[in-house]
Protein backbone atom coordinates (compact mmCIF):
# COMPACT_ATOMS: atom_id res chain seq x y z
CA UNK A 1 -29.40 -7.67 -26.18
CA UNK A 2 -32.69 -5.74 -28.17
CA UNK A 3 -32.00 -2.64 -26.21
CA UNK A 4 -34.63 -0.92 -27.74
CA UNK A 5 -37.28 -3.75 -26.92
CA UNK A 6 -35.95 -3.67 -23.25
CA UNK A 7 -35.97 0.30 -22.82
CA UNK A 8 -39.75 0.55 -24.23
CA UNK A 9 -40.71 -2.24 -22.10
CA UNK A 10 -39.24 -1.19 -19.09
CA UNK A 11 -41.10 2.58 -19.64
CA UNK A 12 -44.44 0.66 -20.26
CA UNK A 13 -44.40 -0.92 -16.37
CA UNK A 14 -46.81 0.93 -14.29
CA UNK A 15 -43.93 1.72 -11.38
CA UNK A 16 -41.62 3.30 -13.87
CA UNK A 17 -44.57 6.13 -14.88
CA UNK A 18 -46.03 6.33 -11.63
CA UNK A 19 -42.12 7.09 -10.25
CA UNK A 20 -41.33 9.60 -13.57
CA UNK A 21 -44.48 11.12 -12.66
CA UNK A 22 -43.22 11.57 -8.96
CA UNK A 23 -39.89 12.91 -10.18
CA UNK A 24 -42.12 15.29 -12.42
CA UNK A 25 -44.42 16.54 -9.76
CA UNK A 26 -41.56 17.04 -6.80
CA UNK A 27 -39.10 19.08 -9.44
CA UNK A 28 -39.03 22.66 -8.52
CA UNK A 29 -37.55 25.55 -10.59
CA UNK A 30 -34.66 24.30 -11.91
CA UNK A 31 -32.06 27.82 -11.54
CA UNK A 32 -29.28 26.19 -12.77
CA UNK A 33 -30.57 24.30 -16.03
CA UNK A 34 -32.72 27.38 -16.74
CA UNK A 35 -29.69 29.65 -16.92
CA UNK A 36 -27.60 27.15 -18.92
CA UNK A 37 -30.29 26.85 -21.93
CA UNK A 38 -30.89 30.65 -21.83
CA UNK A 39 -27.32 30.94 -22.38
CA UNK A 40 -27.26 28.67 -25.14
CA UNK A 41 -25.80 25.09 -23.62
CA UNK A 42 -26.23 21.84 -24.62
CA UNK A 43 -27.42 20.24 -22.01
CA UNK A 44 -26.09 16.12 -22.49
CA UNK A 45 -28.18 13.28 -20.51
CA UNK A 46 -27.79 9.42 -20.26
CA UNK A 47 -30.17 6.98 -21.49
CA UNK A 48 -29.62 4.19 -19.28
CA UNK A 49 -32.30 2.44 -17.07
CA UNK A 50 -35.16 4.14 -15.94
CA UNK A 51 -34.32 4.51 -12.75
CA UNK A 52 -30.71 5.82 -13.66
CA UNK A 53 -32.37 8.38 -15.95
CA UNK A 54 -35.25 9.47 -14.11
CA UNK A 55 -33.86 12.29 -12.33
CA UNK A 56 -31.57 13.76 -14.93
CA UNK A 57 -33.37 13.94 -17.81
CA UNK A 58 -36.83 15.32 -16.05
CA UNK A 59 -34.45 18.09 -14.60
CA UNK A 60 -34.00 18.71 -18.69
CA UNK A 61 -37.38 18.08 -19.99
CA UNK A 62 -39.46 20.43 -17.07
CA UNK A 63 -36.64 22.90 -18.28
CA UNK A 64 -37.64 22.81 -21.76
CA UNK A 65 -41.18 23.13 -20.74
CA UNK A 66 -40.82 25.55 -18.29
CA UNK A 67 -39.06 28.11 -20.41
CA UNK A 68 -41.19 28.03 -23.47
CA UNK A 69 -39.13 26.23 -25.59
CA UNK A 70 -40.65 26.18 -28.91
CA UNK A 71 -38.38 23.47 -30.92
CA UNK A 72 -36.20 20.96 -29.65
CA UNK A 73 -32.63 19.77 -31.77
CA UNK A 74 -31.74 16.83 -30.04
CA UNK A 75 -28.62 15.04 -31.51
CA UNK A 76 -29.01 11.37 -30.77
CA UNK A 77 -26.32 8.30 -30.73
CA UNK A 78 -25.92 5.89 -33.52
CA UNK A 79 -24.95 3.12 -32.08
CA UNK A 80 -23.38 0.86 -34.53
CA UNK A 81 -23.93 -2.26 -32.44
CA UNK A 82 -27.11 -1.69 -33.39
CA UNK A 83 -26.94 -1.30 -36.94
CA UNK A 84 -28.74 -3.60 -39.75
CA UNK A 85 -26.93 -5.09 -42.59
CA UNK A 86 -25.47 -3.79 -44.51
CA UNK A 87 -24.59 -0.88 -42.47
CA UNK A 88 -23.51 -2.91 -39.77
CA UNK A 89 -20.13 -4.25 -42.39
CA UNK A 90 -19.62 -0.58 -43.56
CA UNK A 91 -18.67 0.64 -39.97
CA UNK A 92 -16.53 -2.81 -39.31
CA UNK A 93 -14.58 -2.15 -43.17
CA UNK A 94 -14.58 1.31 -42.37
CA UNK A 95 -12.13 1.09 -39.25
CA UNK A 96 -10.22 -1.74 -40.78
CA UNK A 97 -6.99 -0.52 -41.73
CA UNK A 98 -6.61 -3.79 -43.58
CA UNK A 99 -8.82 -2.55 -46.17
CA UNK A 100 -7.91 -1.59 -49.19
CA UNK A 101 -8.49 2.60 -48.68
CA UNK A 102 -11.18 3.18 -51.40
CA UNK A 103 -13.15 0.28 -49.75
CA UNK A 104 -13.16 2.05 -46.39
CA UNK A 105 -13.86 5.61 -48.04
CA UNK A 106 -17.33 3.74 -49.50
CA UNK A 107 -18.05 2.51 -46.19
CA UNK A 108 -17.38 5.77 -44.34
CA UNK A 109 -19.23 7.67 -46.57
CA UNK A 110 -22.87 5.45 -46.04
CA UNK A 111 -21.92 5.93 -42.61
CA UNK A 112 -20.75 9.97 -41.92
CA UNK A 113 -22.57 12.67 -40.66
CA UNK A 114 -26.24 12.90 -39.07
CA UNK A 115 -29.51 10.53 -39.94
CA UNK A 116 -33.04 12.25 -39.33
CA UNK A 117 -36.27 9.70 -39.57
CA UNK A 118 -38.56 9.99 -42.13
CA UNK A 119 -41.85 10.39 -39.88
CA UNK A 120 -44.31 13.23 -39.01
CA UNK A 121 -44.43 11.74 -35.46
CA UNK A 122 -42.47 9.98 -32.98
CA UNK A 123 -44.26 7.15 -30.95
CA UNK A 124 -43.54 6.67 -27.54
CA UNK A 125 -44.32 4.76 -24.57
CA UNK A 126 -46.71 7.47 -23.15
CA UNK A 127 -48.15 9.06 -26.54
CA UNK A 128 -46.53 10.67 -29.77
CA UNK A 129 -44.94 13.67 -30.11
CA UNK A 130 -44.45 15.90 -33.44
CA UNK A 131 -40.97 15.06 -35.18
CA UNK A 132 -39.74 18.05 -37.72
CA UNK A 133 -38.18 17.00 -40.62
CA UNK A 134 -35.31 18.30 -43.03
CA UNK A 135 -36.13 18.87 -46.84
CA UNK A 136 -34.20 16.06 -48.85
CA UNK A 137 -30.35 17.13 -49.73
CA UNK A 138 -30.86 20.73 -47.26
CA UNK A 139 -28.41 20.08 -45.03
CA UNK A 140 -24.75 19.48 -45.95
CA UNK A 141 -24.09 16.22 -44.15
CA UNK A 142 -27.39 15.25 -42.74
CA UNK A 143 -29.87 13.04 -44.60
CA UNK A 144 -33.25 11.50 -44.05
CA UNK A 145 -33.05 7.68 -43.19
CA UNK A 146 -35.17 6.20 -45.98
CA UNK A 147 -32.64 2.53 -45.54
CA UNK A 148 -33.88 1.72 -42.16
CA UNK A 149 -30.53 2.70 -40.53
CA UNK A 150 -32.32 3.78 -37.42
CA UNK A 151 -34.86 0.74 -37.07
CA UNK A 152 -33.08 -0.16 -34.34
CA UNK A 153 -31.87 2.71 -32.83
CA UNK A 154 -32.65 3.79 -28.96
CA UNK A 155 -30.23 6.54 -27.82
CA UNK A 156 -33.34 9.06 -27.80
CA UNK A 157 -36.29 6.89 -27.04
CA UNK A 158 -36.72 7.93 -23.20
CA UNK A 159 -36.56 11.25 -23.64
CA UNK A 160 -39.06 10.80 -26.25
CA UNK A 161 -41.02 9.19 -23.86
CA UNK A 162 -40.68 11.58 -21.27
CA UNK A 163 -41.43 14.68 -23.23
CA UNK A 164 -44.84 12.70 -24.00
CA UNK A 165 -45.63 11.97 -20.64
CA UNK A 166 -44.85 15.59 -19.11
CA UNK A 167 -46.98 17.20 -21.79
CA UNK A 168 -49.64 14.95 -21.50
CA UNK A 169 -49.79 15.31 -17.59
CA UNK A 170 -49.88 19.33 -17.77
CA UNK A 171 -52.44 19.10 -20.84
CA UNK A 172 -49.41 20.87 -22.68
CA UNK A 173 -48.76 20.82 -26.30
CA UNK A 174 -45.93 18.40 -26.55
CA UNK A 175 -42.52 20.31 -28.10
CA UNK A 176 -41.88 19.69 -31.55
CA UNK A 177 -38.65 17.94 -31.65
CA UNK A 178 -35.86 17.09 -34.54
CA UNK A 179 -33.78 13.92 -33.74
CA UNK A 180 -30.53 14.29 -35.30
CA UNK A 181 -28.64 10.74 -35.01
CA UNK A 182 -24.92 11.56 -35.46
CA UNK A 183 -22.89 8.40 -37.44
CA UNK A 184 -19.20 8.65 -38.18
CA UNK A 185 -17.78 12.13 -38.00
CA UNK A 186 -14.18 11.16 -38.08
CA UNK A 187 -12.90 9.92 -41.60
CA UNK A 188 -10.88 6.60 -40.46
CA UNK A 189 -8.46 7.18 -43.91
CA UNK A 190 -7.51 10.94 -43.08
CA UNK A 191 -8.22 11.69 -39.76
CA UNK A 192 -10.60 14.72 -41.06
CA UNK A 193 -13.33 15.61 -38.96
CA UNK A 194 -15.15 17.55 -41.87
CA UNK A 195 -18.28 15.39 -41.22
CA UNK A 196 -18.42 17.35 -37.67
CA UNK A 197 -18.01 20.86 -39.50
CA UNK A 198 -21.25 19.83 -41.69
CA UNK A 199 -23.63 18.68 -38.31
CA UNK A 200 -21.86 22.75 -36.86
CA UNK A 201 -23.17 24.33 -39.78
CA UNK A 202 -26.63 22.92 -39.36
CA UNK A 203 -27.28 23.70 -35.53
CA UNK A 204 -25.46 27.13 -36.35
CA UNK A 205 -28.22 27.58 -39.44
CA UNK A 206 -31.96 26.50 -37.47
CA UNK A 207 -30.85 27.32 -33.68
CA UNK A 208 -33.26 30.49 -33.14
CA UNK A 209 -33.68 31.98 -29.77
CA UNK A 210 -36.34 29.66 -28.99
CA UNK A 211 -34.50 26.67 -30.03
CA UNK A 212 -32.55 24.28 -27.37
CA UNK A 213 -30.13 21.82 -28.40
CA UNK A 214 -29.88 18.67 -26.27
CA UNK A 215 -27.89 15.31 -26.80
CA UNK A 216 -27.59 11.46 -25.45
CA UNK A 217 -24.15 9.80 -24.66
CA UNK A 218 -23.51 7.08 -21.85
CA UNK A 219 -20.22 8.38 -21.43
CA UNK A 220 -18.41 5.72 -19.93
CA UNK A 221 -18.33 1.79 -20.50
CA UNK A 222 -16.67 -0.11 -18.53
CA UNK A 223 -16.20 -3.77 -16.82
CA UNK A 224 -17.19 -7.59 -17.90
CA UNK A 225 -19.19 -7.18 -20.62
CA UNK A 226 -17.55 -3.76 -21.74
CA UNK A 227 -13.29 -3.93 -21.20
CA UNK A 228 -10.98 -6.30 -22.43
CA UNK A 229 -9.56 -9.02 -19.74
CA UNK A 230 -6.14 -7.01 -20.55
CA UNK A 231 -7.44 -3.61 -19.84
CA UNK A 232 -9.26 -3.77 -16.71
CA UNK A 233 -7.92 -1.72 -14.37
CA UNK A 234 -6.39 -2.08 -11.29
CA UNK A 235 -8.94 -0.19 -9.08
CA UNK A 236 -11.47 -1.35 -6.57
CA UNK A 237 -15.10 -0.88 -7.55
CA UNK A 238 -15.36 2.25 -5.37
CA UNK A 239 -12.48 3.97 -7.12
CA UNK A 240 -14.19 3.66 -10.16
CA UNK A 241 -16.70 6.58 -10.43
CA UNK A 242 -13.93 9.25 -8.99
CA UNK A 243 -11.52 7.65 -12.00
CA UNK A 244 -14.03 7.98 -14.69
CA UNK A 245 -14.90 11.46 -13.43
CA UNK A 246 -11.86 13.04 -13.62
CA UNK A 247 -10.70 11.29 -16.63
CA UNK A 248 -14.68 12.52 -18.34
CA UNK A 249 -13.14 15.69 -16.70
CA UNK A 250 -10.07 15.85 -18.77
CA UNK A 251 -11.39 14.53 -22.24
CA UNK A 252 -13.96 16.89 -22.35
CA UNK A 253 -11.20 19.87 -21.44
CA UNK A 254 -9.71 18.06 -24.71
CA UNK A 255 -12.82 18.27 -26.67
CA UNK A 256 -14.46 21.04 -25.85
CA UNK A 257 -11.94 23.99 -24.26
CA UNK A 258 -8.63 23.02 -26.07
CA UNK A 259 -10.15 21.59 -29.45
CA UNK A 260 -8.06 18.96 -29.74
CA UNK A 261 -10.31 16.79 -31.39
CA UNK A 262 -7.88 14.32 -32.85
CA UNK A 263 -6.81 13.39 -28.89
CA UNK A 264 -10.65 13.47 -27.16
CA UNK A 265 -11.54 11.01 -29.86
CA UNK A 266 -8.60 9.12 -28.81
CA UNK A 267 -9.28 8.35 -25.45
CA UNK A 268 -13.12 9.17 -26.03
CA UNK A 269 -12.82 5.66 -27.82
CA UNK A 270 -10.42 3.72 -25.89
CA UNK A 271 -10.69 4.56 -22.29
CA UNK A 272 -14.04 5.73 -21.70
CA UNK A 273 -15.78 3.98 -24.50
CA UNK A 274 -17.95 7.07 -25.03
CA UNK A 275 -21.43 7.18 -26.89
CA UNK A 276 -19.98 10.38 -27.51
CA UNK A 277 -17.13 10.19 -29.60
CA UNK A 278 -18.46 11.23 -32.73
CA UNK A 279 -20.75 13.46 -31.16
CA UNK A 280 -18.65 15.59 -29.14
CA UNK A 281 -16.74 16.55 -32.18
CA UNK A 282 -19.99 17.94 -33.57
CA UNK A 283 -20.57 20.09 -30.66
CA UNK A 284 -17.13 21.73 -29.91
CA UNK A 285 -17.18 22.53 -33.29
CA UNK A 286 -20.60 24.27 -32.89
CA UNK A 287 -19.87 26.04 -29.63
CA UNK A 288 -16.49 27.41 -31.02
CA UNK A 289 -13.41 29.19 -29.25
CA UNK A 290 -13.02 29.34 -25.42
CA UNK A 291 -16.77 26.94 -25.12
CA UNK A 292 -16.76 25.52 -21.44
CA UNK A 293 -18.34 22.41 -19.94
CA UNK A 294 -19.77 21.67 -16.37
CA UNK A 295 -20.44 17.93 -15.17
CA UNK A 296 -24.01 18.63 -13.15
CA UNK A 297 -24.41 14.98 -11.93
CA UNK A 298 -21.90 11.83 -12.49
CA UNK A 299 -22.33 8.48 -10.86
CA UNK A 300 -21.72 4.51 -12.13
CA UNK A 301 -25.45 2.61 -12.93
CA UNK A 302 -24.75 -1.08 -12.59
CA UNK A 303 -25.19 -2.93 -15.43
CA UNK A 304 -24.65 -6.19 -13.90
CA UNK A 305 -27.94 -7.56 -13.48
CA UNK A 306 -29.17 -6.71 -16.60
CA UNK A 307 -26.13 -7.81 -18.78
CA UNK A 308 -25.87 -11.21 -16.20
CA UNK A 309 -22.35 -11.13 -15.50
CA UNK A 310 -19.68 -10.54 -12.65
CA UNK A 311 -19.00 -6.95 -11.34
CA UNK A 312 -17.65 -4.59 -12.33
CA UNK A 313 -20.01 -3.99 -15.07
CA UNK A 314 -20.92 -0.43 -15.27
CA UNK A 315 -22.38 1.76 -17.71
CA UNK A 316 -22.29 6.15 -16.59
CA UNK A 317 -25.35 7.96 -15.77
CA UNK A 318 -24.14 11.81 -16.10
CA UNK A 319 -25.60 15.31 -16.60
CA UNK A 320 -23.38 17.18 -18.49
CA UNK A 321 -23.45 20.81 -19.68
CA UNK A 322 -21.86 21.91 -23.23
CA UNK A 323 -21.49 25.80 -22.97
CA UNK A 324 -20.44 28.40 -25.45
CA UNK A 325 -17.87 30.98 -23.91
């Protein structure tokens, strides 16, 4: 599946920006979001179908607007069943424990830490919007795509889009924005999550006051085209999204309250097959100590139609607050 083909397209259909549009002009002030970005939270969004989407992220982007936020840090997903060759045999030799080690250090290391594109502008499906850039070699673990590692990438391109579309409906300067797409940040040889340390000490060096930090991460995969035959669970579809909730509910206590990194990636990987499992490394380093999260919104988007195959196939559509203590 081109998921990036079939994400633009679906945001260039009439219906989808007459219906963000609608979302747009029925939001009211948003008390909760406001308070969590003036205290500093990364606020996390899906970026599944439109129609999944629409509410949660415009409940972030009127935010941003709203409050005057002057530059946007918004760490994106690499997904590596996206990624060209060669990049796409680094990530495969870097998790095979088959490999001799120094192979699988080389492949890690094209692969670790955060890509930034090489542009002056992002181009969306409404408009562009400016994209701020790092100085080549800056920032310790962050590096400006020059390979074409993100030519197919997609994790950020509808809130992109929306951004675009809500500035260009108010007659708004559109935020200036820094996508930040996070690769490996746990060394397969050693465990170390050093690579998450680096992507810390880069929001902790350019977050200002009038900076928000925002990420991407369908947290949970799950069913036909997602599990295993052998680890599909005994549950009936409607026991799914309480399931996934409360086991989102105690990864992210993993991650982000207790710090045990090592275990959140764990079950990150295997049992929610989380976007976010080299991201939310990143950010517990960032928020520290005692950090707290909040699930806002959590429901199952069915992915069945679009992936053509049997139920269960679902993909999680969640709102998710990151929150230093």
């Amino acid at each position: 599946m081109d998921w990036k083909a079939y994400y633009r397209n679906e945001m260039l259909e009439l219906a989808t920006k007459a219906y963000l549009e609608g979302l747009f002009s029925s939001l009211e002030q948003d008390k909760e979001i406001d308070s969590l970005l003036r205290r500093g939270a990364i606020l996390s969004f899906p970026h599944t179908a439109a129609h999944y989407i629409g509410p949660l992220q415009a409940r972030v982007v009127s935010a941003l607007y709203r409050l005057g936020i002057k530059h946007v840090i918004a760490l994106g997903v690499l997904h590596t069943s996206t990624l060209p060759a060669p990049y796409d045999e680094h990530y495969r030799a870097a998790l095979d424990d088959e490999r001799p080690s120094s192979r699988r250090q080389e492949a890690y290391a094209a692969l670790q830490g955060g890509f930034v594109p090489d542009c002056r502008v992002i181009e969306t499906a409404f408009g562009t919007i400016p994209c701020e850039g790092i100085a080549n070699g800056q920032m310790e673990g962050v590096r400006i795509d020059r390979m074409g590692v993100l030519q197919n990438e997609f994790s950020l391109d509808s809130f992109f889009s929306l951004m675009s579309l809500y500035a260009k409906a108010r007659k708004m300067l559109p935020i200036p924005v820094l996508p930040v797409y996070v690769g490996m940040t746990r060394d397969p040889v050693s465990g170390s999550f050093a690579a998450a340390d680096d992507l810390a000490g880069l929001l902790q060096s350019m977050v200002t006051p009038d900076t928000a930090v925002v990420t991407t991460g369908d947290i949970v995969h799950y069913g036909t085209a997602y599990t295993p035959a052998e680890k599909m669970l005994d549950l009936d579809e409607e026991e799914l999204e309480p399931f996934f909730r409360r086991e989102c509910e105690r990864i992210f206590s993993l991650a982000i309250t207790k710090q045990d990194l090592d275990g959140a990636f764990h079950d990150s990987n295997e049992i929610l097959r989380s976007d976010q499992r080299y991201i939310l490394p990143a950010i517990a380093k960032y928020l520290g100590q005692n950090a707290e999260f909040r699930i806002l919104s959590f429901s199952l988007s069915d992915y069945s139609q679009i992936l053509e195959t049997a139920r269960p196939c679902v993909v999680a559509s969640a709102l998710v607050a990151y929150s230093p203590a």
